[in-house]
PDB file of N, CA and C in Angstrom:
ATOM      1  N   UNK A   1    -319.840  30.223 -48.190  1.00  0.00           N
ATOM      2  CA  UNK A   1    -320.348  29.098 -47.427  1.00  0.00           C
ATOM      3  C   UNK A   1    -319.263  28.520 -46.519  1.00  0.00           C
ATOM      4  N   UNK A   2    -317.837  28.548 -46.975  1.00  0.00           N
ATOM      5  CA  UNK A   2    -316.893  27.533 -46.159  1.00  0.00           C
ATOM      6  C   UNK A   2    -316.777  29.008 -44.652  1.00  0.00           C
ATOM      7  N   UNK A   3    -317.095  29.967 -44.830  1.00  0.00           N
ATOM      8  CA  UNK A   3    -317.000  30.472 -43.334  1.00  0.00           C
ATOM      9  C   UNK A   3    -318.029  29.911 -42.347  1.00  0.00           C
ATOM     10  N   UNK A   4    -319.203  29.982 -42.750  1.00  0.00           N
ATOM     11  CA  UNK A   4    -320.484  28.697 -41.618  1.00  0.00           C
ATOM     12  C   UNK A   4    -319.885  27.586 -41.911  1.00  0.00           C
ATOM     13  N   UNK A   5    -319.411  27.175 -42.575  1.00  0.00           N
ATOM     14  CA  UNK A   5    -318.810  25.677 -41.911  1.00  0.00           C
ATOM     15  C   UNK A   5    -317.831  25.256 -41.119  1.00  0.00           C
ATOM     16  N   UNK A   6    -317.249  26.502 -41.087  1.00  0.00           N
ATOM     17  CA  UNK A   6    -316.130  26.357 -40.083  1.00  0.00           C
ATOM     18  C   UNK A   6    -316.353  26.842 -38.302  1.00  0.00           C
ATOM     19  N   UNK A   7    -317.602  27.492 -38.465  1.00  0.00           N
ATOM     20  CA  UNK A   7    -317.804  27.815 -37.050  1.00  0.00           C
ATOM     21  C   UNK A   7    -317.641  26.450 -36.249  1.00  0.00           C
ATOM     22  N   UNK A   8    -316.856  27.018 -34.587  1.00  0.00           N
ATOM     23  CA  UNK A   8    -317.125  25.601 -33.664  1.00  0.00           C
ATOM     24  C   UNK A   8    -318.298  25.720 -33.090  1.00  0.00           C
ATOM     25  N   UNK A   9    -318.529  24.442 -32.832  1.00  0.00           N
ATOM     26  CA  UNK A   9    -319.351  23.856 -32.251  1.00  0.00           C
ATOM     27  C   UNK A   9    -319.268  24.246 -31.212  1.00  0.00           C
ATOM     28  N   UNK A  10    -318.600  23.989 -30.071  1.00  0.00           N
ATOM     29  CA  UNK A  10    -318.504  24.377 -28.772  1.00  0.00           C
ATOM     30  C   UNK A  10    -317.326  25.293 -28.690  1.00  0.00           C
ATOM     31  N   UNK A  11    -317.317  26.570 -28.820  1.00  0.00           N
ATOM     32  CA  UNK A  11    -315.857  27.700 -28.544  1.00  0.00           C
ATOM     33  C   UNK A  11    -315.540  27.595 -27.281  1.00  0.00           C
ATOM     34  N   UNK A  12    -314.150  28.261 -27.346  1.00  0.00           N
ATOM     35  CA  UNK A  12    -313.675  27.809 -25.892  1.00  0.00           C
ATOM     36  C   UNK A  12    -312.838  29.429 -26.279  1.00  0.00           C
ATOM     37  N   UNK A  13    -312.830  30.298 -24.695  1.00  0.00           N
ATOM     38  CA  UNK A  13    -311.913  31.663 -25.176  1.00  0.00           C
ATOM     39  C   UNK A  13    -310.423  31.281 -25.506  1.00  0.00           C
ATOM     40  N   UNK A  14    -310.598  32.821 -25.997  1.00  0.00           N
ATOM     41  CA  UNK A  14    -309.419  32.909 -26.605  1.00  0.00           C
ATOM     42  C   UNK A  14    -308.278  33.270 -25.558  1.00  0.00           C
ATOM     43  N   UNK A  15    -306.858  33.372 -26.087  1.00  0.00           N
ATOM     44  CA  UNK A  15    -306.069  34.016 -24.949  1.00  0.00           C
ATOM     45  C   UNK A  15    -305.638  35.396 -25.337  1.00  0.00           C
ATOM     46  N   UNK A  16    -305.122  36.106 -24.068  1.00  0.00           N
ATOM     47  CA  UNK A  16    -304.888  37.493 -24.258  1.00  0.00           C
ATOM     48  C   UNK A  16    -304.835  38.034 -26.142  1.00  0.00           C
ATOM     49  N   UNK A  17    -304.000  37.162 -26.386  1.00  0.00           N
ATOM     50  CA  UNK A  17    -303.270  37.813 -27.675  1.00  0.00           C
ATOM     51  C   UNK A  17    -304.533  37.402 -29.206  1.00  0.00           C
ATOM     52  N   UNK A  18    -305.405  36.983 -28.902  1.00  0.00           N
ATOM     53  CA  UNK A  18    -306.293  36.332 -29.662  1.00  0.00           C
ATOM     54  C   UNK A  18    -306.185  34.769 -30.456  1.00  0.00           C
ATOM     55  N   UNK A  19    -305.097  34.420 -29.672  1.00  0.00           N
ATOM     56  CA  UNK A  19    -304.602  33.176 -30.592  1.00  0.00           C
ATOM     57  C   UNK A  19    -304.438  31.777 -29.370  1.00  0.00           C
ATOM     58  N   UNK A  20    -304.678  31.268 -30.027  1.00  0.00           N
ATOM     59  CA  UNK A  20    -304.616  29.583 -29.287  1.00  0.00           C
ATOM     60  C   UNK A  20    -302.829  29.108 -29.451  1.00  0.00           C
ATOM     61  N   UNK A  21    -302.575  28.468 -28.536  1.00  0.00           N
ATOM     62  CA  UNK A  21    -301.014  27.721 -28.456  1.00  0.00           C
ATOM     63  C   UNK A  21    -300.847  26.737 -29.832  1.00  0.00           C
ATOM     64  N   UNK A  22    -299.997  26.306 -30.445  1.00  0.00           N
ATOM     65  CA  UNK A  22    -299.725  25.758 -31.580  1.00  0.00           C
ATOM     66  C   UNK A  22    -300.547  24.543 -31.016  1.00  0.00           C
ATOM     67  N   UNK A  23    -301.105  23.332 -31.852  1.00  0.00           N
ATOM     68  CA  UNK A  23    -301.361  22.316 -31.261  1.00  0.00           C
ATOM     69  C   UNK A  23    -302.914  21.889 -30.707  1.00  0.00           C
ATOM     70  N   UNK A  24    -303.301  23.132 -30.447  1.00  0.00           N
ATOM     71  CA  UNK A  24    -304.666  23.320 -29.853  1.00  0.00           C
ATOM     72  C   UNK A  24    -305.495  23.778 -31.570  1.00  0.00           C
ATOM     73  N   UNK A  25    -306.917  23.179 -31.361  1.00  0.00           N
ATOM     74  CA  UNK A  25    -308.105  23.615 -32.448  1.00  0.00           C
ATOM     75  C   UNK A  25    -309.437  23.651 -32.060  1.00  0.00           C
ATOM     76  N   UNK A  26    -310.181  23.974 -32.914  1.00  0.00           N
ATOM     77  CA  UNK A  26    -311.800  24.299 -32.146  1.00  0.00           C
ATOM     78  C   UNK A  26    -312.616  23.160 -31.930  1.00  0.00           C
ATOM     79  N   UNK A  27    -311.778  22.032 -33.037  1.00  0.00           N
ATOM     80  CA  UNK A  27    -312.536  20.450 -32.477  1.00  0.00           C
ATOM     81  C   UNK A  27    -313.541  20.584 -33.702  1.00  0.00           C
ATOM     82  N   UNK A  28    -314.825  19.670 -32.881  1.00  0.00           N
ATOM     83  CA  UNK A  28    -315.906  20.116 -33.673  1.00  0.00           C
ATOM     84  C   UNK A  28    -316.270  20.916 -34.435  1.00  0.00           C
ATOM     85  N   UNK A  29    -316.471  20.856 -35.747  1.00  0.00           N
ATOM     86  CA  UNK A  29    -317.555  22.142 -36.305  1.00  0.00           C
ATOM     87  C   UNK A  29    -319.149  21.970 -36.190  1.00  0.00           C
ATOM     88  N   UNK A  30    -319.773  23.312 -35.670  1.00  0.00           N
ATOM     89  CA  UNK A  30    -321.238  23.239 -36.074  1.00  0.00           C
ATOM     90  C   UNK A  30    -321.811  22.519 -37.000  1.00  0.00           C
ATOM     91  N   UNK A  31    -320.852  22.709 -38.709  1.00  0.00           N
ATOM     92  CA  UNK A  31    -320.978  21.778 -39.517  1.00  0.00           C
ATOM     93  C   UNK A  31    -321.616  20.413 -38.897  1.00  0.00           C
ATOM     94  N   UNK A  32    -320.205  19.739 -38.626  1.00  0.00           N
ATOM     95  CA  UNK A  32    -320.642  18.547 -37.854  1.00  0.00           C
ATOM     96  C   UNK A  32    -321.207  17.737 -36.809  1.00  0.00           C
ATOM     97  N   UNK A  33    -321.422  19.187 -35.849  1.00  0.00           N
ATOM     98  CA  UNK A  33    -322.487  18.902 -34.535  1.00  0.00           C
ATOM     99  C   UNK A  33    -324.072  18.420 -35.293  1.00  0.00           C
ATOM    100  N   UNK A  34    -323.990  19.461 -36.449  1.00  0.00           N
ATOM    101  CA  UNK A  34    -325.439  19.350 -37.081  1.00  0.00           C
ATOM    102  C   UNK A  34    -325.695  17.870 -37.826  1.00  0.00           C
ATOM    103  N   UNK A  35    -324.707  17.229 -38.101  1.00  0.00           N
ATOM    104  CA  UNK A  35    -324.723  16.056 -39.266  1.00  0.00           C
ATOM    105  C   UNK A  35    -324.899  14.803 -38.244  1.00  0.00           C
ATOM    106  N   UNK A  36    -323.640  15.160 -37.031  1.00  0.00           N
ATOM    107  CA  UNK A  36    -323.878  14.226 -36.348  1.00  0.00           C
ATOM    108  C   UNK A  36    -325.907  13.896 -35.862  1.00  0.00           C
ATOM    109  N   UNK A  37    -326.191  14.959 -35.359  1.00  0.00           N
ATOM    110  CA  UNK A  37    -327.576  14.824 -35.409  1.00  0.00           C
ATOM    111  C   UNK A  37    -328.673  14.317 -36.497  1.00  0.00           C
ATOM    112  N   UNK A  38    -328.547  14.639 -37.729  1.00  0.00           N
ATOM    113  CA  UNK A  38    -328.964  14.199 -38.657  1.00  0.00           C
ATOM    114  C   UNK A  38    -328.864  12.751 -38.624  1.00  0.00           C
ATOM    115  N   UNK A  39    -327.512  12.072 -38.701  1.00  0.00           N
ATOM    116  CA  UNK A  39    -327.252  11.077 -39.100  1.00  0.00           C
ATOM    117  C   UNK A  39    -327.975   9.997 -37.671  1.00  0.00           C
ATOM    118  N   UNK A  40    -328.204  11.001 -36.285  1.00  0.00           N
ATOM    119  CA  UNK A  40    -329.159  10.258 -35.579  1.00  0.00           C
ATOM    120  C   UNK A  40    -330.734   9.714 -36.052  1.00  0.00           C
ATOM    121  N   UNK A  41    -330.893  10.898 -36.205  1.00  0.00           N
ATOM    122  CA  UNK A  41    -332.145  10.786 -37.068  1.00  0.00           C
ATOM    123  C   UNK A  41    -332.713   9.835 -37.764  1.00  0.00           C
ATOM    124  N   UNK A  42    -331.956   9.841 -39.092  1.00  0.00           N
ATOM    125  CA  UNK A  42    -331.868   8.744 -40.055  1.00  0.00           C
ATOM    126  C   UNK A  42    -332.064   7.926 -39.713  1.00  0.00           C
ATOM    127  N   UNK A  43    -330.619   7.193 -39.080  1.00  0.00           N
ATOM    128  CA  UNK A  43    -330.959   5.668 -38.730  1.00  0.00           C
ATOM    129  C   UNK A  43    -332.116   5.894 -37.773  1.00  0.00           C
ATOM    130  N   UNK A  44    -332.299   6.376 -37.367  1.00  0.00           N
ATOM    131  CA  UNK A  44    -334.148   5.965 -36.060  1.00  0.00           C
ATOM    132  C   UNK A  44    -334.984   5.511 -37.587  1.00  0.00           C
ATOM    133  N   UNK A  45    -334.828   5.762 -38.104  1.00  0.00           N
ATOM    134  CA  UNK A  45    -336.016   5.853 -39.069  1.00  0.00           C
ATOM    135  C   UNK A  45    -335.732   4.678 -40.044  1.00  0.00           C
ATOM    136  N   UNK A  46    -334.527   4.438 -39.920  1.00  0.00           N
ATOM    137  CA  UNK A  46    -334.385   2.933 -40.620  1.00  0.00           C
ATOM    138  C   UNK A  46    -334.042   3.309 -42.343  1.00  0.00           C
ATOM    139  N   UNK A  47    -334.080   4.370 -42.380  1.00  0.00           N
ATOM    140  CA  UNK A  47    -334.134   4.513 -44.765  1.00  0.00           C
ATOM    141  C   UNK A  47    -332.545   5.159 -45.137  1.00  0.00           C
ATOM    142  N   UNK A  48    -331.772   4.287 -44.208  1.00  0.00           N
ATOM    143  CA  UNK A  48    -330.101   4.290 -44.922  1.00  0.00           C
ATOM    144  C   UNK A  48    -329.575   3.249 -44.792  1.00  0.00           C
ATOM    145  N   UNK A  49    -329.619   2.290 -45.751  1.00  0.00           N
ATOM    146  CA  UNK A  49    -328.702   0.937 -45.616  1.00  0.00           C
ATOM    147  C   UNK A  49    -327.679   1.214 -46.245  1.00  0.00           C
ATOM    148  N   UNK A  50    -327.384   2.756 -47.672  1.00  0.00           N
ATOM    149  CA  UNK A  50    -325.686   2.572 -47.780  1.00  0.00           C
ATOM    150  C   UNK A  50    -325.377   3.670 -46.707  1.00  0.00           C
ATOM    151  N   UNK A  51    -323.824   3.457 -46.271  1.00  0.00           N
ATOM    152  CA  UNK A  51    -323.498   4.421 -44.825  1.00  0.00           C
ATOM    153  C   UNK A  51    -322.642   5.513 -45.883  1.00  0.00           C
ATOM    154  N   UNK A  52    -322.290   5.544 -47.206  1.00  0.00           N
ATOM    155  CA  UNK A  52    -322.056   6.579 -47.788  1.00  0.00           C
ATOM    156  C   UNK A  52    -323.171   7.394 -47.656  1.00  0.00           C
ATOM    157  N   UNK A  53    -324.171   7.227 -48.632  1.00  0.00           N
ATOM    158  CA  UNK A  53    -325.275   8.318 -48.542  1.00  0.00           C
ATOM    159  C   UNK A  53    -325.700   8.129 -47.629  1.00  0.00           C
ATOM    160  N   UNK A  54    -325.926   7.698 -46.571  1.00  0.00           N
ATOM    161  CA  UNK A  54    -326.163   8.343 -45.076  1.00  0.00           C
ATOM    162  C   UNK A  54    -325.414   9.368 -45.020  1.00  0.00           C
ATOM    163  N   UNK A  55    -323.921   9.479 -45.135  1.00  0.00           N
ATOM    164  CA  UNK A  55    -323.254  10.967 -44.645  1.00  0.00           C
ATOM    165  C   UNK A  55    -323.313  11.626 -45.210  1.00  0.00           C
ATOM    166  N   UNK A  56    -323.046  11.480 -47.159  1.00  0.00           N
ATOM    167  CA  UNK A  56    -323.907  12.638 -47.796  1.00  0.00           C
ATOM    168  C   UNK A  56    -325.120  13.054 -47.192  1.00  0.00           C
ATOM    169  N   UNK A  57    -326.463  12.892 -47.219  1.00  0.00           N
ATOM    170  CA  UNK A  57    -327.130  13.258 -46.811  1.00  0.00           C
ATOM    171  C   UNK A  57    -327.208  13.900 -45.299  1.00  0.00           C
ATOM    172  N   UNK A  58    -326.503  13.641 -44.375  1.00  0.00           N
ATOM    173  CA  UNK A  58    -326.271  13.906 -43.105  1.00  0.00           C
ATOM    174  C   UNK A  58    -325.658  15.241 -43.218  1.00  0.00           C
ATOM    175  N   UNK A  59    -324.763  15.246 -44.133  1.00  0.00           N
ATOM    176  CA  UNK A  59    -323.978  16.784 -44.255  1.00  0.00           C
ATOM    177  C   UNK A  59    -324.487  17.754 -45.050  1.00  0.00           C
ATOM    178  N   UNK A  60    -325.494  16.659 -46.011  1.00  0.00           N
ATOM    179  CA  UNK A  60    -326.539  17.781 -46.697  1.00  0.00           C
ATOM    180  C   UNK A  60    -327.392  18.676 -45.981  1.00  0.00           C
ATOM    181  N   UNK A  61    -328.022  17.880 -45.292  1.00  0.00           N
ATOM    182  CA  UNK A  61    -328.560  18.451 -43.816  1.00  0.00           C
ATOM    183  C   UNK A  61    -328.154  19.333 -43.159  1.00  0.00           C
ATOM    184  N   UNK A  62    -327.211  19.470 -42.732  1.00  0.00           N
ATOM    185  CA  UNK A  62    -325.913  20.210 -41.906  1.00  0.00           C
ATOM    186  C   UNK A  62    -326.030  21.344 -42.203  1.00  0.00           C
ATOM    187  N   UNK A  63    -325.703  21.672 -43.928  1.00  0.00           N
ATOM    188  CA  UNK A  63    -325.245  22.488 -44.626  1.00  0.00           C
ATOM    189  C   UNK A  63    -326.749  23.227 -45.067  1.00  0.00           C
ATOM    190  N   UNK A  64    -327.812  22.737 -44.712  1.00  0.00           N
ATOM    191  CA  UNK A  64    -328.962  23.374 -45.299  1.00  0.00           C
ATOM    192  C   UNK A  64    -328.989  24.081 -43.891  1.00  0.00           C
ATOM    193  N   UNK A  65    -328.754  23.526 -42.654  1.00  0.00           N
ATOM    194  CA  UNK A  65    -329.176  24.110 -41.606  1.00  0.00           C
ATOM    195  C   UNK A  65    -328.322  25.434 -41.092  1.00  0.00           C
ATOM    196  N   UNK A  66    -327.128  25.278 -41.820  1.00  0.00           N
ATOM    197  CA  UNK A  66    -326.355  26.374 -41.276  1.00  0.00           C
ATOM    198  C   UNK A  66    -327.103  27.723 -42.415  1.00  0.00           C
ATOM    199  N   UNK A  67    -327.252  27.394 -43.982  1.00  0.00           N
ATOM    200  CA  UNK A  67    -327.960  28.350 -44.403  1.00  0.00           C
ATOM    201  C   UNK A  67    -328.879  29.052 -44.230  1.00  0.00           C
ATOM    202  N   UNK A  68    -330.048  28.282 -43.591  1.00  0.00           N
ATOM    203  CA  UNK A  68    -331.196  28.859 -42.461  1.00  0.00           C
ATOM    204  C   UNK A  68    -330.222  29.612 -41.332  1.00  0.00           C
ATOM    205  N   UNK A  69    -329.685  28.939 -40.739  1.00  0.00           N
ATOM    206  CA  UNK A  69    -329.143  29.819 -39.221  1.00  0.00           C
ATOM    207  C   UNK A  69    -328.461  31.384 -39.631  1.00  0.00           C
ATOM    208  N   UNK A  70    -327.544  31.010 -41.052  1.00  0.00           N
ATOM    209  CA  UNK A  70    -327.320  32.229 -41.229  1.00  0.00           C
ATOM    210  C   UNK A  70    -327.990  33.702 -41.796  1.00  0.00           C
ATOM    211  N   UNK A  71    -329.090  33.509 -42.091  1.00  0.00           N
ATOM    212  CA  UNK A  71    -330.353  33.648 -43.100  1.00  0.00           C
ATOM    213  C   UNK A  71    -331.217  34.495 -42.133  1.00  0.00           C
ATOM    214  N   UNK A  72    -331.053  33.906 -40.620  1.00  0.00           N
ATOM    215  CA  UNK A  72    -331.665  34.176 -39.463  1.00  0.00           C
ATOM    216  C   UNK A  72    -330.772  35.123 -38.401  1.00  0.00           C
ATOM    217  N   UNK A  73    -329.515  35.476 -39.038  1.00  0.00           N
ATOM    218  CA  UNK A  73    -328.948  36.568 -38.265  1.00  0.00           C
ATOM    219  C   UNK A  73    -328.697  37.838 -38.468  1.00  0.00           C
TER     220      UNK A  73
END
């Protein structure tokens, strides 16, 4: 599972040698592109007043969706 969670969100190429300059990272994970969305969700809907389990659940989400995506390749 921790390899789908690490995919980025938005990739950016690589350089000649396959490696990024020290300092540089992929940013975002899909992981969290997906949670961030979730956690839109939610609040529209009003049924998270604690903001812990909002992000549990937000990343629960996340993590169900990357299992489908991978499920689907």
């Amino acid at each position: 599972m921790s390899e789908i969670r690490d995919i980025p969100a938005f990739p950016t190429a690589q350089y000649a040698d396959g490696v990024r300059p020290s300092g540089f990272d992929n940013g975002m994970t899909l992981r969290d592109y997906f949670a961030r969305g979730a956690i839109q969700g939610l609040l529209n809907n009003g049924m998270h007043p604690n903001m812990y389990q909002l992000a549990r659940d937000a990343y629960a989400i996340a993590d169900a969706l990357l299992v489908i995506r991978a499920e689907d390749e």
